[in-house]
N, C-alpha and C. Protein backbone atom coordinates (compact mmCIF):
# COMPACT_ATOMS: atom_id res chain seq x y z
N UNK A 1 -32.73 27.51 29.49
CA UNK A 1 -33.32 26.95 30.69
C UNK A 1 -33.32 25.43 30.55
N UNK A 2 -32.59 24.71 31.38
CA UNK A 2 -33.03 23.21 31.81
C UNK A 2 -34.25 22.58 31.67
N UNK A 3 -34.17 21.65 31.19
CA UNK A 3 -35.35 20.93 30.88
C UNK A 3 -35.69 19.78 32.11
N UNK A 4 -36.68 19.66 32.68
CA UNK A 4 -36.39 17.96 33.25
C UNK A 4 -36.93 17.13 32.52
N UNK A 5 -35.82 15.62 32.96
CA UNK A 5 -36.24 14.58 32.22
C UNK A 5 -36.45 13.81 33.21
N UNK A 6 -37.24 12.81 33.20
CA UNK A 6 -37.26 11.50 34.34
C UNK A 6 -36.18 10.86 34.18
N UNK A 7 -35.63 10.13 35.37
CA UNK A 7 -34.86 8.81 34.76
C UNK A 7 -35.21 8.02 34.04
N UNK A 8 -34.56 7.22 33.66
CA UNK A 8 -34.91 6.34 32.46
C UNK A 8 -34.78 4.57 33.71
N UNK A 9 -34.36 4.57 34.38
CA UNK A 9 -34.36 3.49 35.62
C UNK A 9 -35.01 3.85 36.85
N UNK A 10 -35.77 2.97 37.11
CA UNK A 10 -36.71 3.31 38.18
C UNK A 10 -36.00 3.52 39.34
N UNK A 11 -36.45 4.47 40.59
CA UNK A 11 -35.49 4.85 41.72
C UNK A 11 -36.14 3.57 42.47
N UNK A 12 -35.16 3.08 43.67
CA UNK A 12 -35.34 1.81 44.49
C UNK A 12 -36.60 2.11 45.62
N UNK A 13 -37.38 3.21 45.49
CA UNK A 13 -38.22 2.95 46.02
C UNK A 13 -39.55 2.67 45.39
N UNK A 14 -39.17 2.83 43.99
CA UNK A 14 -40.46 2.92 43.41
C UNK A 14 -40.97 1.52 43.15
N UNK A 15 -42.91 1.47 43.51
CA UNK A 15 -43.46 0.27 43.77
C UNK A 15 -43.62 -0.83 42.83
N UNK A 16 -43.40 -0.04 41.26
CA UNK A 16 -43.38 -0.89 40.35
C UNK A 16 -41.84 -1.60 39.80
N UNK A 17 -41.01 -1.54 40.75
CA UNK A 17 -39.75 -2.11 40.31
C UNK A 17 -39.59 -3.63 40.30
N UNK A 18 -39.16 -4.23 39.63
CA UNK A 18 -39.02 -5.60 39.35
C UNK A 18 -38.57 -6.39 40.56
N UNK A 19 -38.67 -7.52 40.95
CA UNK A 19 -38.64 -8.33 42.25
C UNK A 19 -37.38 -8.97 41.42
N UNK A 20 -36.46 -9.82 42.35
CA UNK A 20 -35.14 -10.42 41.56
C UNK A 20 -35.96 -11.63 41.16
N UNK A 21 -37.08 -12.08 40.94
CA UNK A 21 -37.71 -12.90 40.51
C UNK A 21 -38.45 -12.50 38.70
N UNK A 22 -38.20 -11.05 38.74
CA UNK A 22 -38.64 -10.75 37.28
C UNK A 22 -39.87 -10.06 37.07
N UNK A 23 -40.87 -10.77 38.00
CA UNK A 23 -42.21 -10.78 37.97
C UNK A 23 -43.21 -9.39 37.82
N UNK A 24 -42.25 -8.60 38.32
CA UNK A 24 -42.76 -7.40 38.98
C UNK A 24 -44.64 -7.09 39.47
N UNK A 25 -44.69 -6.42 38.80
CA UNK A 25 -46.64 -5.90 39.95
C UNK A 25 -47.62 -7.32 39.10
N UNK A 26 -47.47 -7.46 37.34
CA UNK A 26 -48.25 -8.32 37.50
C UNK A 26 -48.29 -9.85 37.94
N UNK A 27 -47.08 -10.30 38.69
CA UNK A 27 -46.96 -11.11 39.47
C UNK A 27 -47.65 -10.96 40.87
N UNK A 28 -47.39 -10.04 41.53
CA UNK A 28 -48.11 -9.83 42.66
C UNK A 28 -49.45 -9.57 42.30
N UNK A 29 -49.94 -9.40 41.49
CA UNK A 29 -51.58 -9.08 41.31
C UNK A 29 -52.03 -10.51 41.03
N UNK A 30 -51.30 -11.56 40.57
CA UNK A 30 -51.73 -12.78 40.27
C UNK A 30 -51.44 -13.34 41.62
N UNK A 31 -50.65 -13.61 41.95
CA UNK A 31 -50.31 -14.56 43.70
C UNK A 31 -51.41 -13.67 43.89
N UNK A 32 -51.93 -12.43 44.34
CA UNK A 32 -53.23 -11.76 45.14
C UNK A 32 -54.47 -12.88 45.15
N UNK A 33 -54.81 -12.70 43.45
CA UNK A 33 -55.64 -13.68 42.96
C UNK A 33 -56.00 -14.52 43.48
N UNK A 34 -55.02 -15.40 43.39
CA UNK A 34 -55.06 -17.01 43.95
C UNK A 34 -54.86 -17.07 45.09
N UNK A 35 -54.32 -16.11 46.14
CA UNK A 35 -54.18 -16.29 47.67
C UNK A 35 -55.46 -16.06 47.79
N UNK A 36 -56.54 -15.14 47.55
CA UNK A 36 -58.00 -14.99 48.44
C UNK A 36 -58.79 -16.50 48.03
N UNK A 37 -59.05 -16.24 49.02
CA UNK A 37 -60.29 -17.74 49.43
C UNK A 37 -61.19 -17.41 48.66
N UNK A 38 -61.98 -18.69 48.22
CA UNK A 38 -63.19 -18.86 47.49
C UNK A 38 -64.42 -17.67 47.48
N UNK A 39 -64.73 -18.16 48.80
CA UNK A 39 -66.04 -17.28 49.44
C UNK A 39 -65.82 -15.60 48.97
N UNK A 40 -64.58 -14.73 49.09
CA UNK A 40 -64.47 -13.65 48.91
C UNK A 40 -64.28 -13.37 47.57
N UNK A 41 -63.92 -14.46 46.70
CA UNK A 41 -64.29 -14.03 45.12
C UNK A 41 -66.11 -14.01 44.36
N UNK A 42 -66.25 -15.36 45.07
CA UNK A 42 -68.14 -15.53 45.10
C UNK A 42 -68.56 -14.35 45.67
N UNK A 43 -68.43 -13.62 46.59
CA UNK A 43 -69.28 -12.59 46.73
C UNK A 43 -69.40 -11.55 46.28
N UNK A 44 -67.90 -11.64 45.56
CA UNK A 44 -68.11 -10.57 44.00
C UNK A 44 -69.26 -10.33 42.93
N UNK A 45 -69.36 -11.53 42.68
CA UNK A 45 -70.44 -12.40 42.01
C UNK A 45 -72.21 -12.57 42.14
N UNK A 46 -71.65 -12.00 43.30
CA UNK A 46 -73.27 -12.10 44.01
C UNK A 46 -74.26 -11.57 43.16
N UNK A 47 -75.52 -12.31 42.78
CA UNK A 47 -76.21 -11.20 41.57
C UNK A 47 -77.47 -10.46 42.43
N UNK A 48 -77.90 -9.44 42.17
CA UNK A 48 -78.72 -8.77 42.56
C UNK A 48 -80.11 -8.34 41.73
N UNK A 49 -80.61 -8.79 42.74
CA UNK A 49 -82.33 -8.21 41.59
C UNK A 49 -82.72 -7.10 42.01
N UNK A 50 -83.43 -6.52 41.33
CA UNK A 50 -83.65 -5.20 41.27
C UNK A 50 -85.08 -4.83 42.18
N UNK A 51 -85.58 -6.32 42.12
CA UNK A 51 -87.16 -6.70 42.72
C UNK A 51 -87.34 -5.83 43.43
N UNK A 52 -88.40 -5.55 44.41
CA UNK A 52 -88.86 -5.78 46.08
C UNK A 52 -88.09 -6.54 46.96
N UNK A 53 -88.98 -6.17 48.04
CA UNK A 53 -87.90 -7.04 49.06
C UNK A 53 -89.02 -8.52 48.65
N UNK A 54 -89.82 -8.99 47.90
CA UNK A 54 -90.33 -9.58 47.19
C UNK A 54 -91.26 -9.97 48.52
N UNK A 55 -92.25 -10.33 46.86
CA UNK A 55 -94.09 -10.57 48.01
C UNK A 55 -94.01 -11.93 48.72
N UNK A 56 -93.18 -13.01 48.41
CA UNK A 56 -93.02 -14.02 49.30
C UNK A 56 -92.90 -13.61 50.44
N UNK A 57 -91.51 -12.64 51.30
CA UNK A 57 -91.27 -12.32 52.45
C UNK A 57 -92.15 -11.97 52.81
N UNK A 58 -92.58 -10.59 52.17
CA UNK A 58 -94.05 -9.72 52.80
C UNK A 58 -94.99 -10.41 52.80
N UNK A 59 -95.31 -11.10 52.05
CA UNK A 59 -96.76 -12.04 52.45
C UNK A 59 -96.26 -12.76 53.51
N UNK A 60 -95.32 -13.25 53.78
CA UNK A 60 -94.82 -14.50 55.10
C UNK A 60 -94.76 -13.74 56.75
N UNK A 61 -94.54 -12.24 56.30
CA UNK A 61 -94.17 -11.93 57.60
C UNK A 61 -95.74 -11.06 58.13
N UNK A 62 -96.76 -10.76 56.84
CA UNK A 62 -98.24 -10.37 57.20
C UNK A 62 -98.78 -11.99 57.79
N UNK A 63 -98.40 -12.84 57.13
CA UNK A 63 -99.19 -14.05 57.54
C UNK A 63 -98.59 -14.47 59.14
N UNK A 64 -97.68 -14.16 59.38
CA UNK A 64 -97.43 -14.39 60.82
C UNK A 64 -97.65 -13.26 61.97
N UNK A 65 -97.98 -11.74 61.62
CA UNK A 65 -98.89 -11.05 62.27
C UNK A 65 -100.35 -11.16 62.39
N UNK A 66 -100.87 -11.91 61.45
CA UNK A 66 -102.47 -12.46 61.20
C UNK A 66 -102.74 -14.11 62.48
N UNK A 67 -101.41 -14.55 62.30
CA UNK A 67 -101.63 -15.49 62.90
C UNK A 67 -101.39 -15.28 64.49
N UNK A 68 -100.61 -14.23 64.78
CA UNK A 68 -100.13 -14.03 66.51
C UNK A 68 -101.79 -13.32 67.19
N UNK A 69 -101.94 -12.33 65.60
CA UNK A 69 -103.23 -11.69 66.38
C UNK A 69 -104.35 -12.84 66.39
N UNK A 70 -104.55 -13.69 65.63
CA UNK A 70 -105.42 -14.96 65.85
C UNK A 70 -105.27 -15.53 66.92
N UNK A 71 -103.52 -16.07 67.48
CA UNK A 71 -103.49 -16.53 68.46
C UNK A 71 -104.04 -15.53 69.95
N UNK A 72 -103.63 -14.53 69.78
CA UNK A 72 -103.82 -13.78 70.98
C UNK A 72 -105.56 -14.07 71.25
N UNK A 73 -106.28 -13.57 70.18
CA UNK A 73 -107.97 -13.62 70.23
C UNK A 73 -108.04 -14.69 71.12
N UNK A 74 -107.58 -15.98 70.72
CA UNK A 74 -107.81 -17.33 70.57
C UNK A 74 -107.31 -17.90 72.31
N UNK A 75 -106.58 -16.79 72.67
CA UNK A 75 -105.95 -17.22 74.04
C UNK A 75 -104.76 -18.39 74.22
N UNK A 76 -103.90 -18.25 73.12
CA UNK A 76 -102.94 -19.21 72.95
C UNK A 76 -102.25 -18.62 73.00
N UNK A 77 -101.67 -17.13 72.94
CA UNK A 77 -100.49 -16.43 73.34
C UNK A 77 -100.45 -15.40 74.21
N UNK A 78 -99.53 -14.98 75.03
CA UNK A 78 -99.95 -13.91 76.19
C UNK A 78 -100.10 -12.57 75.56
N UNK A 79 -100.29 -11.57 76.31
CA UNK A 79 -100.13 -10.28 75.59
C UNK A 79 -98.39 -9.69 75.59
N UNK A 80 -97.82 -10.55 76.35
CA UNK A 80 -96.40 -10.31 75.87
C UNK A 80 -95.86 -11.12 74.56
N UNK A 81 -95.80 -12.53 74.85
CA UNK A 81 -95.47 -12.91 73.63
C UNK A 81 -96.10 -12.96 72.17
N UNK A 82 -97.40 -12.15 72.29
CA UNK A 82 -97.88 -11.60 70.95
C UNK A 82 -96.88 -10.65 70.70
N UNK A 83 -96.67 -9.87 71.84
CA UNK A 83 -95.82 -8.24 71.66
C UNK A 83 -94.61 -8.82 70.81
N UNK A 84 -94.07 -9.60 71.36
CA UNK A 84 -92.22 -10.62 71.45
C UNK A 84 -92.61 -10.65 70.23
N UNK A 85 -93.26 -11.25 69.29
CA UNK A 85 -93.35 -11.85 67.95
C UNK A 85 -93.41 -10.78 66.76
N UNK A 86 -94.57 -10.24 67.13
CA UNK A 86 -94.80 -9.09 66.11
C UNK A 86 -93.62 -7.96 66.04
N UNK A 87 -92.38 -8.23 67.01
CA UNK A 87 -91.64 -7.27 67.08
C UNK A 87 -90.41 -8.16 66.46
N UNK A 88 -90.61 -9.03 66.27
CA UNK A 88 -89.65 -10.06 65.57
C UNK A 88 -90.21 -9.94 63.99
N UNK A 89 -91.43 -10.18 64.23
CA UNK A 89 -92.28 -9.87 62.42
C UNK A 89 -91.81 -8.41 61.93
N UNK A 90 -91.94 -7.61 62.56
CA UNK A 90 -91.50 -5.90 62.33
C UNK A 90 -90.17 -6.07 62.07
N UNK A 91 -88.81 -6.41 62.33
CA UNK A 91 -87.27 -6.66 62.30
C UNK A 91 -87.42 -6.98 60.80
N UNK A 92 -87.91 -8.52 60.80
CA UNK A 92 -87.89 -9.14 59.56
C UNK A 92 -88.16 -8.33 58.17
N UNK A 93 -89.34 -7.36 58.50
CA UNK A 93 -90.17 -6.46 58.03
C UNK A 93 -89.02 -5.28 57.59
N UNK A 94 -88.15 -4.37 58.04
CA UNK A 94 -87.63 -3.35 58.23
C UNK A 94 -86.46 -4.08 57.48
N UNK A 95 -85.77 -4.96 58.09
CA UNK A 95 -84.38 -5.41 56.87
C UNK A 95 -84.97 -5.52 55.34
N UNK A 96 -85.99 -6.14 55.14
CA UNK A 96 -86.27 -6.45 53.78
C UNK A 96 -86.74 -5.23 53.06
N UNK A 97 -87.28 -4.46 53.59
CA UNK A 97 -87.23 -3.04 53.13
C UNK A 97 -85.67 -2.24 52.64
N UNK A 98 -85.02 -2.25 54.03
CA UNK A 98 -83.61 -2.04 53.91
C UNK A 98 -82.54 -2.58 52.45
N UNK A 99 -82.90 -4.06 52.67
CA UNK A 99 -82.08 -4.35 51.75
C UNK A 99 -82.75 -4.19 50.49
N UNK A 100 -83.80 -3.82 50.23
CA UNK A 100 -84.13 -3.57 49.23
C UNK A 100 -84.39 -2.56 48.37
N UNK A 101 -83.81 -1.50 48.87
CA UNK A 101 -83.17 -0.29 48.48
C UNK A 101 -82.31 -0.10 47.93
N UNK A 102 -81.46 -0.92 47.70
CA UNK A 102 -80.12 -1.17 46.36
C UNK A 102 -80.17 -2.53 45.69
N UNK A 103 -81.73 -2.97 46.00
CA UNK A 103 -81.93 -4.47 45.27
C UNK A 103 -81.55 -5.47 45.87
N UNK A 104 -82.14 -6.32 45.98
CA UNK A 104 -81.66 -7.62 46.91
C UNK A 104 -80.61 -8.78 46.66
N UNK A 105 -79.95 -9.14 46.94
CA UNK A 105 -79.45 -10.38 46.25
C UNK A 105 -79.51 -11.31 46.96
N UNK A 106 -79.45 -12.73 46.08
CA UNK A 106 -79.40 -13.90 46.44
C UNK A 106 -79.42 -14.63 48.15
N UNK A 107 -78.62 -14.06 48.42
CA UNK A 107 -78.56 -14.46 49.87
C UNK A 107 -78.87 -13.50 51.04
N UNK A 108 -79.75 -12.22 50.22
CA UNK A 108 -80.39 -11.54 51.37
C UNK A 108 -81.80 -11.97 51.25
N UNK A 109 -82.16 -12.62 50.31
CA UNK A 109 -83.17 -12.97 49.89
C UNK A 109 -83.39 -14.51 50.39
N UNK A 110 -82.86 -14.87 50.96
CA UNK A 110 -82.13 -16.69 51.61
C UNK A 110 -82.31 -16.15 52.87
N UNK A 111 -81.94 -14.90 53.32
CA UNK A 111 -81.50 -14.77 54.68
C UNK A 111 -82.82 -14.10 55.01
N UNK A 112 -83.65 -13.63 54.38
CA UNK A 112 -85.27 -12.85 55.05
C UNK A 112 -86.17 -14.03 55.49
N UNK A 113 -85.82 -14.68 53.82
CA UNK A 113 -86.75 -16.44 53.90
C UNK A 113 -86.90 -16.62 55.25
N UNK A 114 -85.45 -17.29 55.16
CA UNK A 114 -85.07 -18.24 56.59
C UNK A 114 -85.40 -17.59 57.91
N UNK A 115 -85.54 -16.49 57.96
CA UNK A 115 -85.81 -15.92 59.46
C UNK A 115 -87.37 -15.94 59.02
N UNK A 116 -88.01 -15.68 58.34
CA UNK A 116 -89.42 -15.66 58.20
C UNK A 116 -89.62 -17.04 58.15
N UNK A 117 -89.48 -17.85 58.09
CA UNK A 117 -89.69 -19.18 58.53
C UNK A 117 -89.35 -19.83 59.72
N UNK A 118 -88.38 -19.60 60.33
CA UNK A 118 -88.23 -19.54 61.77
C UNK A 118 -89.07 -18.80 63.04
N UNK A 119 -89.64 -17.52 61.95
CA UNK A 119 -90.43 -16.71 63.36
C UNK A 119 -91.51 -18.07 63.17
N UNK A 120 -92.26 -18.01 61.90
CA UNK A 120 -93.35 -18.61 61.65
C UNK A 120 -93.67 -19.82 62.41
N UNK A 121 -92.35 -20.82 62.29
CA UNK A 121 -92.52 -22.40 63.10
C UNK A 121 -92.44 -21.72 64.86
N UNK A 122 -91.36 -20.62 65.26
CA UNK A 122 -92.25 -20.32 66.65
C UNK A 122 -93.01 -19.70 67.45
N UNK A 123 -94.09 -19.25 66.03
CA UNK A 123 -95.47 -18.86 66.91
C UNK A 123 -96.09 -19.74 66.44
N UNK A 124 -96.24 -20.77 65.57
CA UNK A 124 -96.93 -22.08 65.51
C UNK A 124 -96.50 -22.83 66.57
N UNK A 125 -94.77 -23.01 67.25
CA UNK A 125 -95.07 -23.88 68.61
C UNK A 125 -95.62 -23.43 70.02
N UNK A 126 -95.36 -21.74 69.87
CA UNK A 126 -96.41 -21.52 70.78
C UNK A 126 -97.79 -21.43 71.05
N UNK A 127 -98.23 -21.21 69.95
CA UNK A 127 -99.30 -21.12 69.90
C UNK A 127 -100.21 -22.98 69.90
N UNK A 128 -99.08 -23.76 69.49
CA UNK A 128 -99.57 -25.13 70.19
C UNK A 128 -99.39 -25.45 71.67
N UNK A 129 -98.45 -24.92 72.26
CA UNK A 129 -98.41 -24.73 73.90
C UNK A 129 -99.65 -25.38 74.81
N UNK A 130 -99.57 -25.91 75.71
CA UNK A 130 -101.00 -25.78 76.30
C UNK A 130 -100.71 -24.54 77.49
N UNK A 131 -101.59 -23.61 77.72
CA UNK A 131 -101.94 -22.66 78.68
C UNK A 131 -101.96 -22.99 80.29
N UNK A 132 -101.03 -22.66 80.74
CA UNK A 132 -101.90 -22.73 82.47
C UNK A 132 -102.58 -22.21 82.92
């Protein structure tokens, strides 16, 4: 009975065959390399903590439900834009949970900040508003 053997020369379709440049696959795995842009190798990189969605956020986004319901008492915000806010505080609230279910990294942790500081400065400018 016949045995099979492979060829011993690769057939012309096969993907690892040499380019007339020599180079073959680990040439193309290097040009790969160096063709991707910066940003998509850094996000390889990205490090992740294992934390919480950490007590900074959560304390930032309780301190701006403490403060809408202050404002509301206080008659500096309507009963809608208390609603508007605390439903912006809740968002903020629900991603950082989210992302913190496979640990947070660096720039989800940049990106909760920054919106929790943004709700914060605008229920502090509304709540400086004057009322009609």
């Amino acid at each position: 009975m016949p045995t099979f053997r492979p060829a011993l020369t690769p057939s012309p379709a096969s993907p690892f065959r040499r380019s007339p440049a020599g180079n073959g696959m680990a040439g193309s795995v290097a040009l790969l390399l160096i063709a991707l842009p910066a940003p998509v190798l850094a996000q390889a990189w990205t490090t992740i903590s294992s934390a919480p969605a950490g007590p900074s956020v959560e304390r930032q986004v309780g301190r701006i439900r403490d403060d809408v319901r202050d404002g509301r008492k206080a008659g500096q915000l309507s009963r809608r834009e208390a609603r508007d806010l605390r439903r912006k505080a809740d968002g903020i609230g629900l991603r950082a949970g989210m992302y913190a279910q496979n640990g947070l990294s660096d720039s989800e942790r940049s990106f909760l900040e920054s919106n929790a500081a943004a709700l914060r400065s605008e229920v502090v400018g509304k709540r400086s508003q004057e009322r009609r």
